[in-house]
PDB file of N, CA and C in Angstrom:
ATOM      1  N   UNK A   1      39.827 111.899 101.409  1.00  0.00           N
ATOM      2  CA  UNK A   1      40.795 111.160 102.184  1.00  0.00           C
ATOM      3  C   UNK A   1      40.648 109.673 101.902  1.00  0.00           C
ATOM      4  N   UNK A   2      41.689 109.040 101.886  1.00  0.00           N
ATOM      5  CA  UNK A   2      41.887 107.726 101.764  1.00  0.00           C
ATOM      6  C   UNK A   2      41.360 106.771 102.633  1.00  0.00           C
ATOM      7  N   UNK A   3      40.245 105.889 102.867  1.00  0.00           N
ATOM      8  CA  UNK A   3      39.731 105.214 103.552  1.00  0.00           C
ATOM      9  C   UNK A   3      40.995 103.813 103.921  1.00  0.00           C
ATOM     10  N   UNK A   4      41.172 103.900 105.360  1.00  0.00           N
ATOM     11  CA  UNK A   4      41.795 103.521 106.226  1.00  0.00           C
ATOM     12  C   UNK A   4      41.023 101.838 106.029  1.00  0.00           C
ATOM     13  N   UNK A   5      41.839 100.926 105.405  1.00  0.00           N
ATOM     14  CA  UNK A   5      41.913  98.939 106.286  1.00  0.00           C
ATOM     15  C   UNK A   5      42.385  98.938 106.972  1.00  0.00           C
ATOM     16  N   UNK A   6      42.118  97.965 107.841  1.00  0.00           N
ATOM     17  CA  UNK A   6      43.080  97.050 108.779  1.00  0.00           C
ATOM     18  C   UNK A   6      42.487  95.617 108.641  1.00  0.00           C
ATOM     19  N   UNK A   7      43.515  94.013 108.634  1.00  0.00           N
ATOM     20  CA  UNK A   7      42.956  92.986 108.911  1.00  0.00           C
ATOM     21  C   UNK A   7      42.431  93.172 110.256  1.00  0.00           C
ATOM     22  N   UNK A   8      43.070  93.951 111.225  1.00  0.00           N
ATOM     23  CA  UNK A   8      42.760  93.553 112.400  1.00  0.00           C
ATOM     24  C   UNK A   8      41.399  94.211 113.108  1.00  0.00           C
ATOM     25  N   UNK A   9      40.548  93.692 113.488  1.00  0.00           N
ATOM     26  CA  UNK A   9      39.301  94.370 114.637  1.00  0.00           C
ATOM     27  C   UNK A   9      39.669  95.664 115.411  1.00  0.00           C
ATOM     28  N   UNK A  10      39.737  96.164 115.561  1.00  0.00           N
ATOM     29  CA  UNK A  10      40.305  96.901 117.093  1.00  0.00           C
ATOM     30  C   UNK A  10      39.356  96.416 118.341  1.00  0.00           C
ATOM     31  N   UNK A  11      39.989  96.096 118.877  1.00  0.00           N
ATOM     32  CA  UNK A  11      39.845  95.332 120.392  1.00  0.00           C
ATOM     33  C   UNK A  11      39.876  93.969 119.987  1.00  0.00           C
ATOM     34  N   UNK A  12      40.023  93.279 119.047  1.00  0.00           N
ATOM     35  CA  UNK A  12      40.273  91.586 118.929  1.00  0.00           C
ATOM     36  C   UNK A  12      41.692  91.299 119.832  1.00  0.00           C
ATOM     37  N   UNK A  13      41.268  90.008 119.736  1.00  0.00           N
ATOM     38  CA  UNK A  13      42.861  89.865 120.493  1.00  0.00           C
ATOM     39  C   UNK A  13      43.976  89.741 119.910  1.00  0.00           C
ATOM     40  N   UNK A  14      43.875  89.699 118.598  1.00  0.00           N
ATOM     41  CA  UNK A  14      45.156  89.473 117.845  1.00  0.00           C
ATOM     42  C   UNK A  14      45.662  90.890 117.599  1.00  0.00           C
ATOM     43  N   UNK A  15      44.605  91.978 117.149  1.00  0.00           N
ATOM     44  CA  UNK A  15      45.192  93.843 117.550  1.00  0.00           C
ATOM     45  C   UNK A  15      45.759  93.918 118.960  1.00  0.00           C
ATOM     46  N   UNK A  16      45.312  93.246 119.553  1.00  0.00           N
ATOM     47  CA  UNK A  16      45.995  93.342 121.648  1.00  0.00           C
ATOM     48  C   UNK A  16      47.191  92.774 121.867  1.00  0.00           C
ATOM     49  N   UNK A  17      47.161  91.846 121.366  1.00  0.00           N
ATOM     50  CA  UNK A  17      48.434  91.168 121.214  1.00  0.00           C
ATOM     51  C   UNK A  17      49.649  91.770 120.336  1.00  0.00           C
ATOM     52  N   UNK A  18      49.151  91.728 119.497  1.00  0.00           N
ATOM     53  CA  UNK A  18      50.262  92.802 118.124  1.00  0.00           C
ATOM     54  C   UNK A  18      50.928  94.275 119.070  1.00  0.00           C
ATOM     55  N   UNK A  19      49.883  95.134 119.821  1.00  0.00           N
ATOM     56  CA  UNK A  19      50.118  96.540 120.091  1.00  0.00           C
ATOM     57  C   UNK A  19      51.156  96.044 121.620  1.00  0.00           C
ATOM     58  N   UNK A  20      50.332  94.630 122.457  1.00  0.00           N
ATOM     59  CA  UNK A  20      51.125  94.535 123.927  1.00  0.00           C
ATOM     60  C   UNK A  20      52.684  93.628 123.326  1.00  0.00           C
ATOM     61  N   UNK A  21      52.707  93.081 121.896  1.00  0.00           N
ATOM     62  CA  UNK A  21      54.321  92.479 121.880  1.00  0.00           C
ATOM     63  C   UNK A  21      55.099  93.759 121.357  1.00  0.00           C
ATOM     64  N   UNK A  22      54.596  94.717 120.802  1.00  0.00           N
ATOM     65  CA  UNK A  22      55.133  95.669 119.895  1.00  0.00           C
ATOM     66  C   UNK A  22      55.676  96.286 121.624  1.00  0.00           C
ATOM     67  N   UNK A  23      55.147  96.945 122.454  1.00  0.00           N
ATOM     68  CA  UNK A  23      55.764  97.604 123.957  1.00  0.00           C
ATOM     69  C   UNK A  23      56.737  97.214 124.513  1.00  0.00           C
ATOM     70  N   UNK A  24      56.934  95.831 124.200  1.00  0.00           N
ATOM     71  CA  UNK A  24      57.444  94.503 125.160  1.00  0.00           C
ATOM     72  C   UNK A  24      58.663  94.495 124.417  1.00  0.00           C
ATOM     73  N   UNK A  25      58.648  94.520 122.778  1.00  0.00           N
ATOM     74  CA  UNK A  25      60.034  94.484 121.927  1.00  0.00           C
ATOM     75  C   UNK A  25      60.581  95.568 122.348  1.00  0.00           C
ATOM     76  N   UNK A  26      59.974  97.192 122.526  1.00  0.00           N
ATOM     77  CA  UNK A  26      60.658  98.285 122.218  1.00  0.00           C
ATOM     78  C   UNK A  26      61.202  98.430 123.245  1.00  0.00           C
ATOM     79  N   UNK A  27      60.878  97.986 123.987  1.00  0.00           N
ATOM     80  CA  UNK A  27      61.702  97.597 125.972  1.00  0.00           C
ATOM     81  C   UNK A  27      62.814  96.996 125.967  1.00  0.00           C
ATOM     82  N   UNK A  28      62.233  95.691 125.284  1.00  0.00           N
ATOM     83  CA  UNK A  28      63.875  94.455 125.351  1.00  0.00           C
ATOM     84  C   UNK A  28      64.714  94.516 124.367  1.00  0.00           C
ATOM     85  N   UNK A  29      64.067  94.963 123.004  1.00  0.00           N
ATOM     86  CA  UNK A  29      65.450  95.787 122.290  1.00  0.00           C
ATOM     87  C   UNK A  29      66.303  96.636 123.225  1.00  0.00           C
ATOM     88  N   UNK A  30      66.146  97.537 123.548  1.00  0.00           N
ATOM     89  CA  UNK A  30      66.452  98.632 124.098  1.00  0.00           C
ATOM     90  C   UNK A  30      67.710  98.412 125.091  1.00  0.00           C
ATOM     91  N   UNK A  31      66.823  96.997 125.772  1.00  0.00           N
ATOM     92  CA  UNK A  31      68.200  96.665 126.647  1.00  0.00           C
ATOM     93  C   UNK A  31      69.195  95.923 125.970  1.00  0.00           C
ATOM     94  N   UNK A  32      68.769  94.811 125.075  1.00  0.00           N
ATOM     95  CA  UNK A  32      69.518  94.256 124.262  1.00  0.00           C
ATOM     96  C   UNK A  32      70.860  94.949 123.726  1.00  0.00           C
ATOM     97  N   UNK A  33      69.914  96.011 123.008  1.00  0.00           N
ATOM     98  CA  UNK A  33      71.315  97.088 122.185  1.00  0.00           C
ATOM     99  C   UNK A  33      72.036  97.700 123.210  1.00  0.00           C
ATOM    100  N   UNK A  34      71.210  97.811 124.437  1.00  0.00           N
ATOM    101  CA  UNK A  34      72.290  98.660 125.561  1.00  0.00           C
ATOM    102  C   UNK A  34      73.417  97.856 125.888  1.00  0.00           C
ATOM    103  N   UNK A  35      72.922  96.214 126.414  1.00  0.00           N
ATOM    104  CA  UNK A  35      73.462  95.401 127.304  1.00  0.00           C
ATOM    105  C   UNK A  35      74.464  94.614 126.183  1.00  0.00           C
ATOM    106  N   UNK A  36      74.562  94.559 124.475  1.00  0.00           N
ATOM    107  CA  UNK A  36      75.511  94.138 123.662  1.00  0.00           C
ATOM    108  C   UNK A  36      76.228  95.205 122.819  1.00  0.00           C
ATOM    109  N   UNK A  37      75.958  96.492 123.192  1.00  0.00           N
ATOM    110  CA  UNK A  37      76.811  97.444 122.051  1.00  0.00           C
ATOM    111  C   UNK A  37      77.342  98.724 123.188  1.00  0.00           C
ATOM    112  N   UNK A  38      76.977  98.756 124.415  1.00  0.00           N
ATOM    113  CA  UNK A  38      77.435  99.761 125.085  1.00  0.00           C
ATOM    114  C   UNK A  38      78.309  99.204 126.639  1.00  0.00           C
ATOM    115  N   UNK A  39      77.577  97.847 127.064  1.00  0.00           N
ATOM    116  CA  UNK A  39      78.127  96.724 127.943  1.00  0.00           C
ATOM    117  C   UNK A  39      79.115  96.669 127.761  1.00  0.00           C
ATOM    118  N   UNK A  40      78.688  95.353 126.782  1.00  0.00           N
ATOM    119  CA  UNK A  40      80.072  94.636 126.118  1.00  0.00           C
ATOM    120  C   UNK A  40      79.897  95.189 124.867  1.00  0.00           C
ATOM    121  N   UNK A  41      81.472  95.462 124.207  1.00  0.00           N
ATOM    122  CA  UNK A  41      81.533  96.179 123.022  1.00  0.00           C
ATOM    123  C   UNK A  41      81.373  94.455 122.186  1.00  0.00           C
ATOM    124  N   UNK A  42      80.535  94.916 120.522  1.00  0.00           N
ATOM    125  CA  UNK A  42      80.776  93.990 119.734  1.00  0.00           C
ATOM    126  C   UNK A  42      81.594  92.946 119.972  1.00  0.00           C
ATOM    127  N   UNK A  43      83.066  92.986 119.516  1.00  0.00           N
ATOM    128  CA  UNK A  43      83.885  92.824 119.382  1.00  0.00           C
ATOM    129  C   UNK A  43      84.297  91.484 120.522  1.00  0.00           C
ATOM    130  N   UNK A  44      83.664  92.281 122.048  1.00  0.00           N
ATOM    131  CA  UNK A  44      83.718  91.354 123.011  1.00  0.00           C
ATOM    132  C   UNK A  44      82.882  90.206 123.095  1.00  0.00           C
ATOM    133  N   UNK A  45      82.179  90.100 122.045  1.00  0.00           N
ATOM    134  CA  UNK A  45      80.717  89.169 122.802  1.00  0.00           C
ATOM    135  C   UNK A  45      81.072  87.656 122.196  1.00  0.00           C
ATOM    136  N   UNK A  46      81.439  86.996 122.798  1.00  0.00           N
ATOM    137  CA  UNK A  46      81.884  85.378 122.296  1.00  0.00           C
ATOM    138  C   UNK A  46      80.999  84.427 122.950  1.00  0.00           C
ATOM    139  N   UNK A  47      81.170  83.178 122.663  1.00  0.00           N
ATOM    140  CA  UNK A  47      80.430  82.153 122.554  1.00  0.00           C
ATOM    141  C   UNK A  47      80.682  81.851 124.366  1.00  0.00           C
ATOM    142  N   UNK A  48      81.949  81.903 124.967  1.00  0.00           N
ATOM    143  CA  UNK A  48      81.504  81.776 126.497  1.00  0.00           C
ATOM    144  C   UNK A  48      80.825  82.800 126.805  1.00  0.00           C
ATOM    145  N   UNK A  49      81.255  84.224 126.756  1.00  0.00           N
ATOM    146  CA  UNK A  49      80.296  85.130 127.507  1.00  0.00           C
ATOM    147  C   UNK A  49      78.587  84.840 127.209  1.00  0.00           C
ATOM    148  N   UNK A  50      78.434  84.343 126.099  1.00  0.00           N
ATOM    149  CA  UNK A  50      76.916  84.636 125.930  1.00  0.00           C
ATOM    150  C   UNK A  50      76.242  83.294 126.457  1.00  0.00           C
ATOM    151  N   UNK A  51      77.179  82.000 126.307  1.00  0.00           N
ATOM    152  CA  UNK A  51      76.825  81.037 127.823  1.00  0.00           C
ATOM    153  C   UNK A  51      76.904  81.674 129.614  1.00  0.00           C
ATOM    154  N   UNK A  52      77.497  82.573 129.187  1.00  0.00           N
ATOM    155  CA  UNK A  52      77.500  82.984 130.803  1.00  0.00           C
ATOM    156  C   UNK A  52      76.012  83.953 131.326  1.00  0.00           C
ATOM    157  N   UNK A  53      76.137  84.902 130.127  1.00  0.00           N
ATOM    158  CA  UNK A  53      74.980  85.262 130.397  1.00  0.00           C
ATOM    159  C   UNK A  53      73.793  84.858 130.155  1.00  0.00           C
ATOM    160  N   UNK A  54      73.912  83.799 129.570  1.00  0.00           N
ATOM    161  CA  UNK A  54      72.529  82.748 129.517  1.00  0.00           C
ATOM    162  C   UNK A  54      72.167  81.624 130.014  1.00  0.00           C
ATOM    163  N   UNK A  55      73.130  81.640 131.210  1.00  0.00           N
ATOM    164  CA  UNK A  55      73.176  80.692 132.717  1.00  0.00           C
ATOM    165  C   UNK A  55      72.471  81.888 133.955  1.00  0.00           C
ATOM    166  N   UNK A  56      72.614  82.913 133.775  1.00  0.00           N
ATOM    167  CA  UNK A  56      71.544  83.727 134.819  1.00  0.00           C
ATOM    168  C   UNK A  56      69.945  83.683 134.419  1.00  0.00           C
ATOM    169  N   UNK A  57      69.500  83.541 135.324  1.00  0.00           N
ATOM    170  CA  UNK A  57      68.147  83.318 134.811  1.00  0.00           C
ATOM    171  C   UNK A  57      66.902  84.210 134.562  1.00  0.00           C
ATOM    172  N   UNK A  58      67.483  85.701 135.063  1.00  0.00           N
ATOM    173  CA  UNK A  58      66.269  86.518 134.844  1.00  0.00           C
ATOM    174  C   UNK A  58      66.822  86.879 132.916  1.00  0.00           C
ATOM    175  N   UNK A  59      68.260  86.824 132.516  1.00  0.00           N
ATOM    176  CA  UNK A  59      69.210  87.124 131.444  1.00  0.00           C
ATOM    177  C   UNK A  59      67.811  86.120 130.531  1.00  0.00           C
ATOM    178  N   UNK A  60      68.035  84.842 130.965  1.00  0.00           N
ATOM    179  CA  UNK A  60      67.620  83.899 130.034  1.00  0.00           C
ATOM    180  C   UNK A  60      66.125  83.910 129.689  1.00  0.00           C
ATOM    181  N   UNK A  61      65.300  84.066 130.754  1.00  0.00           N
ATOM    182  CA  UNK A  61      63.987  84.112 130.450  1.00  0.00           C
ATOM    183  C   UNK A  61      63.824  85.629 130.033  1.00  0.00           C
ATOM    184  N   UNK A  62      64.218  86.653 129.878  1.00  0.00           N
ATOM    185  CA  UNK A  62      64.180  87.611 129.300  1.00  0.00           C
ATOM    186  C   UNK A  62      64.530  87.621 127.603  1.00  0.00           C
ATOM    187  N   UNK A  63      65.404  86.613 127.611  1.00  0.00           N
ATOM    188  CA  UNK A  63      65.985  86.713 126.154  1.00  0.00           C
ATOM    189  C   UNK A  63      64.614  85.833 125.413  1.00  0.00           C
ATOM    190  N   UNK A  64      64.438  84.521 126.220  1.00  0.00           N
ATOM    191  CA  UNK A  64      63.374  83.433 126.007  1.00  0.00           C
ATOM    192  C   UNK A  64      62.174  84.371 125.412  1.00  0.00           C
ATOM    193  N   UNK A  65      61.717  85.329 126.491  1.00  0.00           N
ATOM    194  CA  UNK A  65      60.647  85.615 125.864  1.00  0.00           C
ATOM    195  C   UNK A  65      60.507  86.923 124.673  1.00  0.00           C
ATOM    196  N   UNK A  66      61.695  87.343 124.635  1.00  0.00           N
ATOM    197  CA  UNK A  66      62.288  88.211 124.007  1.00  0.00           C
ATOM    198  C   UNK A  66      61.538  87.714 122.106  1.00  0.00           C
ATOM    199  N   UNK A  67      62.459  86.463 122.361  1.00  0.00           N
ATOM    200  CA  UNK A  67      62.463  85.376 120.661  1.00  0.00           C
ATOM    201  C   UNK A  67      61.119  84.934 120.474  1.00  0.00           C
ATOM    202  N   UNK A  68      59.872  84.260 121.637  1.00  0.00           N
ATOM    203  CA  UNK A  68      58.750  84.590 121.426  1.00  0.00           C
ATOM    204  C   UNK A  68      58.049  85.499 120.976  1.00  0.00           C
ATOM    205  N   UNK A  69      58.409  86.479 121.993  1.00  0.00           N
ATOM    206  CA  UNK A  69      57.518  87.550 121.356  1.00  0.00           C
ATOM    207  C   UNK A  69      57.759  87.721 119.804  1.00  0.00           C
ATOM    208  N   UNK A  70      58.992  88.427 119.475  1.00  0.00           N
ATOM    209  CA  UNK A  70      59.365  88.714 118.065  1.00  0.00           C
ATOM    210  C   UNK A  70      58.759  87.740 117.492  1.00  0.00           C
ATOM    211  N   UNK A  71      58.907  86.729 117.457  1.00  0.00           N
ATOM    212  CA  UNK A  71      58.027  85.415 116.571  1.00  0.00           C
ATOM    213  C   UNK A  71      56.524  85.519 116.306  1.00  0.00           C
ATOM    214  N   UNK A  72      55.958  85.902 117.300  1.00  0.00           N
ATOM    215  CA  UNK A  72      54.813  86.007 117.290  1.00  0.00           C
ATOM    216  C   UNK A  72      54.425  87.281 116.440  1.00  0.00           C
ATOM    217  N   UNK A  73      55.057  88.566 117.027  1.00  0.00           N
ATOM    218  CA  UNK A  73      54.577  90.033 116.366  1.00  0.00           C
ATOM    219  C   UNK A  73      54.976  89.836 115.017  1.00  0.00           C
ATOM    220  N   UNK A  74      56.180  88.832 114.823  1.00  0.00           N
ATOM    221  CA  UNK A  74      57.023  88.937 113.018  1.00  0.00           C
ATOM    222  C   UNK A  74      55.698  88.620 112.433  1.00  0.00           C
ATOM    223  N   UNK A  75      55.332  87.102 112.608  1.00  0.00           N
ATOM    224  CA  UNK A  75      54.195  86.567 111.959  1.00  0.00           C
ATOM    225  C   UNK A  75      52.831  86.871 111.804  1.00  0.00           C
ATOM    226  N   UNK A  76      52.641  87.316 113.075  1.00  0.00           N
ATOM    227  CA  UNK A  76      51.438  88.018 112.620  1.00  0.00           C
ATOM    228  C   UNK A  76      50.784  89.669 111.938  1.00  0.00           C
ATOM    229  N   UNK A  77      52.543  89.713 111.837  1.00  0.00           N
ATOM    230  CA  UNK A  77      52.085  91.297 111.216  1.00  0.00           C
ATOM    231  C   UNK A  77      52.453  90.853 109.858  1.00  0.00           C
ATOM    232  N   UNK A  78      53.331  89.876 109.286  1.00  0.00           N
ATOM    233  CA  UNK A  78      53.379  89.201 107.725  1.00  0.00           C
ATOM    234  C   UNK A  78      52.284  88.704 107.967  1.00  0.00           C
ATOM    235  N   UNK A  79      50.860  87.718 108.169  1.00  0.00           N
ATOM    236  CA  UNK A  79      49.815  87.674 108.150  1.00  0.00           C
ATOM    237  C   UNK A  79      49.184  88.797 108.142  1.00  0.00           C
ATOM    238  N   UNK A  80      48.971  90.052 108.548  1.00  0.00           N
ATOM    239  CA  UNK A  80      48.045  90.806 108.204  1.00  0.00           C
ATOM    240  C   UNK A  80      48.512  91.791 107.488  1.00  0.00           C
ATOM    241  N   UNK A  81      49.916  92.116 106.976  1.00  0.00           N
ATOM    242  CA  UNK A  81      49.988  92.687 105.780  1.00  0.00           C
ATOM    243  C   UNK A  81      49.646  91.912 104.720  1.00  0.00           C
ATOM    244  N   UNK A  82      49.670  90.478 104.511  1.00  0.00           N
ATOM    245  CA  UNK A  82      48.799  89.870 103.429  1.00  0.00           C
ATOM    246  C   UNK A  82      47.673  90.117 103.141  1.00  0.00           C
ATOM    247  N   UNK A  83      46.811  89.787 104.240  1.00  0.00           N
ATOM    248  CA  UNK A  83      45.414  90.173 104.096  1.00  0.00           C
ATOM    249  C   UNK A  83      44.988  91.507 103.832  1.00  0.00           C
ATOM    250  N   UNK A  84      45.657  92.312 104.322  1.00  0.00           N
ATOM    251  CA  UNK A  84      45.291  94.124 104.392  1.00  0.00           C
ATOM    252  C   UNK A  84      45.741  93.877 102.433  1.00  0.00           C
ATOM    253  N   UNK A  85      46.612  93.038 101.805  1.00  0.00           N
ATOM    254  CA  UNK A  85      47.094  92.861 100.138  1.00  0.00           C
ATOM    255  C   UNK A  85      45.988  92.270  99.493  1.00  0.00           C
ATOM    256  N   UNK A  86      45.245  91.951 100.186  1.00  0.00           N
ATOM    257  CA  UNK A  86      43.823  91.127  99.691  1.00  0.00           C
ATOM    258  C   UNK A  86      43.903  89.836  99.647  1.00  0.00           C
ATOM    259  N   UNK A  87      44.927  89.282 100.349  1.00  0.00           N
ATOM    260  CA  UNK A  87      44.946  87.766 100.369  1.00  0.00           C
ATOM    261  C   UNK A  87      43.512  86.853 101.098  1.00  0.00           C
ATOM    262  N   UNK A  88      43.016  86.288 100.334  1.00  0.00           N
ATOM    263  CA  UNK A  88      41.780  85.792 100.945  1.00  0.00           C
ATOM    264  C   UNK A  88      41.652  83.865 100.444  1.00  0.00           C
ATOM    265  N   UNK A  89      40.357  83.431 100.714  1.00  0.00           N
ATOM    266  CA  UNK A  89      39.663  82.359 100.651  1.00  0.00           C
ATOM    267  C   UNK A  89      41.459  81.113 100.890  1.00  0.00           C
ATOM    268  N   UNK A  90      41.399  80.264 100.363  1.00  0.00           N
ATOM    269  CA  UNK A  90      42.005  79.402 100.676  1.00  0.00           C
ATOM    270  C   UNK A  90      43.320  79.317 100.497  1.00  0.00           C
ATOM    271  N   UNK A  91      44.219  80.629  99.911  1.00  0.00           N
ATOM    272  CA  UNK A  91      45.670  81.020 100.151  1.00  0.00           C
ATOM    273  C   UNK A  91      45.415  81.489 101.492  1.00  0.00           C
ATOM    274  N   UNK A  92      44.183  82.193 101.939  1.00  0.00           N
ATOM    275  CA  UNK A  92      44.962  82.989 103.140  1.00  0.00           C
ATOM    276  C   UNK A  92      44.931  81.628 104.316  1.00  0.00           C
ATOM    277  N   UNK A  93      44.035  80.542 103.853  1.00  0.00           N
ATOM    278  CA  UNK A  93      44.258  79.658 104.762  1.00  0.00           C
ATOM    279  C   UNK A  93      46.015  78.713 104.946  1.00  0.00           C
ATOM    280  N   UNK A  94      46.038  78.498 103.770  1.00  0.00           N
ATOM    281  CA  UNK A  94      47.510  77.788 103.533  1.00  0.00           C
ATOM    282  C   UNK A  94      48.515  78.861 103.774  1.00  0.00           C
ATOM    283  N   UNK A  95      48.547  80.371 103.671  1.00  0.00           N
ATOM    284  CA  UNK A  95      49.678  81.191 104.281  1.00  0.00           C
ATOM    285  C   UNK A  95      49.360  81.114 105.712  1.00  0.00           C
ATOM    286  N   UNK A  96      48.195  81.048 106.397  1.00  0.00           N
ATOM    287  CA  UNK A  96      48.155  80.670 107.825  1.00  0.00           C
ATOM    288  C   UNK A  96      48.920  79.887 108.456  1.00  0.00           C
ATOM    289  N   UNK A  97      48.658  79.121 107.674  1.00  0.00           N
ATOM    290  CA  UNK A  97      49.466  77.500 108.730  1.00  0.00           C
ATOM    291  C   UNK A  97      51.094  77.618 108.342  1.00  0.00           C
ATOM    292  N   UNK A  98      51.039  78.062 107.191  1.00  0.00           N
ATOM    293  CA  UNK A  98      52.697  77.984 106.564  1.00  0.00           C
ATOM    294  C   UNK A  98      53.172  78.499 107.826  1.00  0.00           C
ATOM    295  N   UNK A  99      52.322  79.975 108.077  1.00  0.00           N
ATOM    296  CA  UNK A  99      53.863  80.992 108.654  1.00  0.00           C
ATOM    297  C   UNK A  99      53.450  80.121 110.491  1.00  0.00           C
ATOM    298  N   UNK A 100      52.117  79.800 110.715  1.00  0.00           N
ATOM    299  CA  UNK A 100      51.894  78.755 111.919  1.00  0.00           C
ATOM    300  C   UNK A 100      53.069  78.038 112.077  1.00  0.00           C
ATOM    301  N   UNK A 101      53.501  77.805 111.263  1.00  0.00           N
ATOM    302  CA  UNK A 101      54.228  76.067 111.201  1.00  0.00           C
ATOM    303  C   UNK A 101      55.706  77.402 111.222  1.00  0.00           C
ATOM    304  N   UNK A 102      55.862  78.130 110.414  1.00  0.00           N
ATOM    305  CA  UNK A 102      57.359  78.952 110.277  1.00  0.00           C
ATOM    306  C   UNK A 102      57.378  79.322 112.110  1.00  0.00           C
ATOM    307  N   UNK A 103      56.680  79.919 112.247  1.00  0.00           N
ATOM    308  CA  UNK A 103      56.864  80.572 113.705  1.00  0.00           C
ATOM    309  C   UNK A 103      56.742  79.433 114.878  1.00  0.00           C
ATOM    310  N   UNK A 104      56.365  78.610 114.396  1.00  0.00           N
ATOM    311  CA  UNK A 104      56.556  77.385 115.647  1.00  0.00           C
ATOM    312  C   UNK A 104      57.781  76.936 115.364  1.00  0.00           C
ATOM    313  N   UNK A 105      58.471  76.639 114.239  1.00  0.00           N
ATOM    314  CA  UNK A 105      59.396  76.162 114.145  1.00  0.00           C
ATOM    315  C   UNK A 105      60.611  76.886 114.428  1.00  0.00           C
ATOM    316  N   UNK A 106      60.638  78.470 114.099  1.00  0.00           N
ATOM    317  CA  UNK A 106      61.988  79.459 114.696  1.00  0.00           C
ATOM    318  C   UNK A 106      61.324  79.262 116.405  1.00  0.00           C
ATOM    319  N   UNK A 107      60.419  79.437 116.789  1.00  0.00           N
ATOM    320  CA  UNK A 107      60.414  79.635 118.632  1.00  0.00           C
ATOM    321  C   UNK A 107      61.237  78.560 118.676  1.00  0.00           C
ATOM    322  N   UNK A 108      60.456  77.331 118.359  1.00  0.00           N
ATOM    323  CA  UNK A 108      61.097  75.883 118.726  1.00  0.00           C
ATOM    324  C   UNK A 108      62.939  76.239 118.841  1.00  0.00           C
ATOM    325  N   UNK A 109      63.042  76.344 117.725  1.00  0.00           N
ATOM    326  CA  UNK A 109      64.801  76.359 117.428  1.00  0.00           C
ATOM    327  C   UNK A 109      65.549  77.275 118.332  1.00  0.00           C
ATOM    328  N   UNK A 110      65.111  78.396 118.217  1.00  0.00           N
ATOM    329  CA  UNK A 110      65.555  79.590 119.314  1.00  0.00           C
ATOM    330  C   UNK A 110      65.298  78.900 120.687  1.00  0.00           C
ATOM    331  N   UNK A 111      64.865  78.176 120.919  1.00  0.00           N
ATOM    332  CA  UNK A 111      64.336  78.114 122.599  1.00  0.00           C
ATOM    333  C   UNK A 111      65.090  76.712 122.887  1.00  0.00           C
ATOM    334  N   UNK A 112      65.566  76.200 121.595  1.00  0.00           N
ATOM    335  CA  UNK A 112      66.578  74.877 122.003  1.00  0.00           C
ATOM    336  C   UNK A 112      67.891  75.402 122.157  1.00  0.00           C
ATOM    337  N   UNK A 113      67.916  76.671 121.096  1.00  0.00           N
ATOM    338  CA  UNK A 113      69.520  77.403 121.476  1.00  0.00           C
ATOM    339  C   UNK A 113      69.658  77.943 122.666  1.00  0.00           C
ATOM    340  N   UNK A 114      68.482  78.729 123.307  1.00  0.00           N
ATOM    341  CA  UNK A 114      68.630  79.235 124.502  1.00  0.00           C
ATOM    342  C   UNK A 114      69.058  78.092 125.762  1.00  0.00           C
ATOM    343  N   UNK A 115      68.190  77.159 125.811  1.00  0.00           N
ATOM    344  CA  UNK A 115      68.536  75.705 126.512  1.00  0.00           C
ATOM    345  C   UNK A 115      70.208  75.342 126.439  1.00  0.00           C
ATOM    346  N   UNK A 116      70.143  75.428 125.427  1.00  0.00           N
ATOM    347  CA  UNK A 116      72.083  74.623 125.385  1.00  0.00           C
ATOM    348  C   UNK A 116      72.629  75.858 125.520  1.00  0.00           C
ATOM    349  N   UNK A 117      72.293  77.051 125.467  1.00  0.00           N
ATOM    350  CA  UNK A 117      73.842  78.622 125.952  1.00  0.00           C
ATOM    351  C   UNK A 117      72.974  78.373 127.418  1.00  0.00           C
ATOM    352  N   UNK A 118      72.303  78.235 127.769  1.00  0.00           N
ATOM    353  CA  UNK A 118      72.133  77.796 129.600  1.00  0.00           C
ATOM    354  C   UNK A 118      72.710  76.591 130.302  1.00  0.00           C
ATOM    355  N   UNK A 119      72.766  75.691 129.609  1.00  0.00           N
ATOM    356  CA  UNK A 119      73.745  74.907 130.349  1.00  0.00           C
ATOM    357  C   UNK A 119      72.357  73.723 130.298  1.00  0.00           C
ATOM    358  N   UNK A 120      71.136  73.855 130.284  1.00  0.00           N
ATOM    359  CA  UNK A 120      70.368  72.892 130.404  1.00  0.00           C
ATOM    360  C   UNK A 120      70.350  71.849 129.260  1.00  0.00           C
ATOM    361  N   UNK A 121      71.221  71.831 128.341  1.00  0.00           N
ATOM    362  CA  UNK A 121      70.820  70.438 127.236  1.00  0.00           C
ATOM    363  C   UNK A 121      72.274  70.159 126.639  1.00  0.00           C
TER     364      UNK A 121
END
């Protein structure tokens, strides 16, 4: 049998984190696809409605943490499929910060869009 890697520890916090955003997506997808493809059909979803529903606030901080999370689980599972590729010594440091700096920068952006479809900016 094929001997099993993982970058990750089991019980580190970055495996805890990865397995508790992975629960958290398959939840808020779920409503997502419910609440934009069975709600409101495609077709319906325009630039006021999705200010409207991103002026309620359980809507908004749900979506908010929605784009976190994904940000976080995207990046750190492209970080440890690198490493599980053998990415090591001082690429794996400079792909660190890259996708650091990528995933700070989509939260950032996503969380300024969420701000202005709320009415706050």
């Amino acid at each position: 049998m094929a001997e099993r890697y993982s970058s990750f520890q089991s019980g580190s916090m970055t495996w805890f984190l990865q397995r508790v955003t992975a629960a958290f997506l398959v939840v808020v997808l779920a409503f997502h696809f419910f609440l934009l493809h069975f709600v409101h059909h495609p077709a319906e979803v325009t630039f006021a409605g999705t200010q409207g529903r991103m002026s309620d606030w359980g809507y908004f901080l749900t979506m908010t943490l929605f784009l976190i999370t994904a940000t976080f689980h995207g990046v750190n599972g492209v970080y440890a499929a690198l490493v599980n590729q053998g990415l090591s010594g001082s690429q794996q440091t400079a792909v660190k910060w890259v996708l650091v700096v990528a995933g700070v920068l989509l939260a950032g952006q996503g969380t300024y869009v969420a701000l202005v479809m709320n009415g706050m900016i």
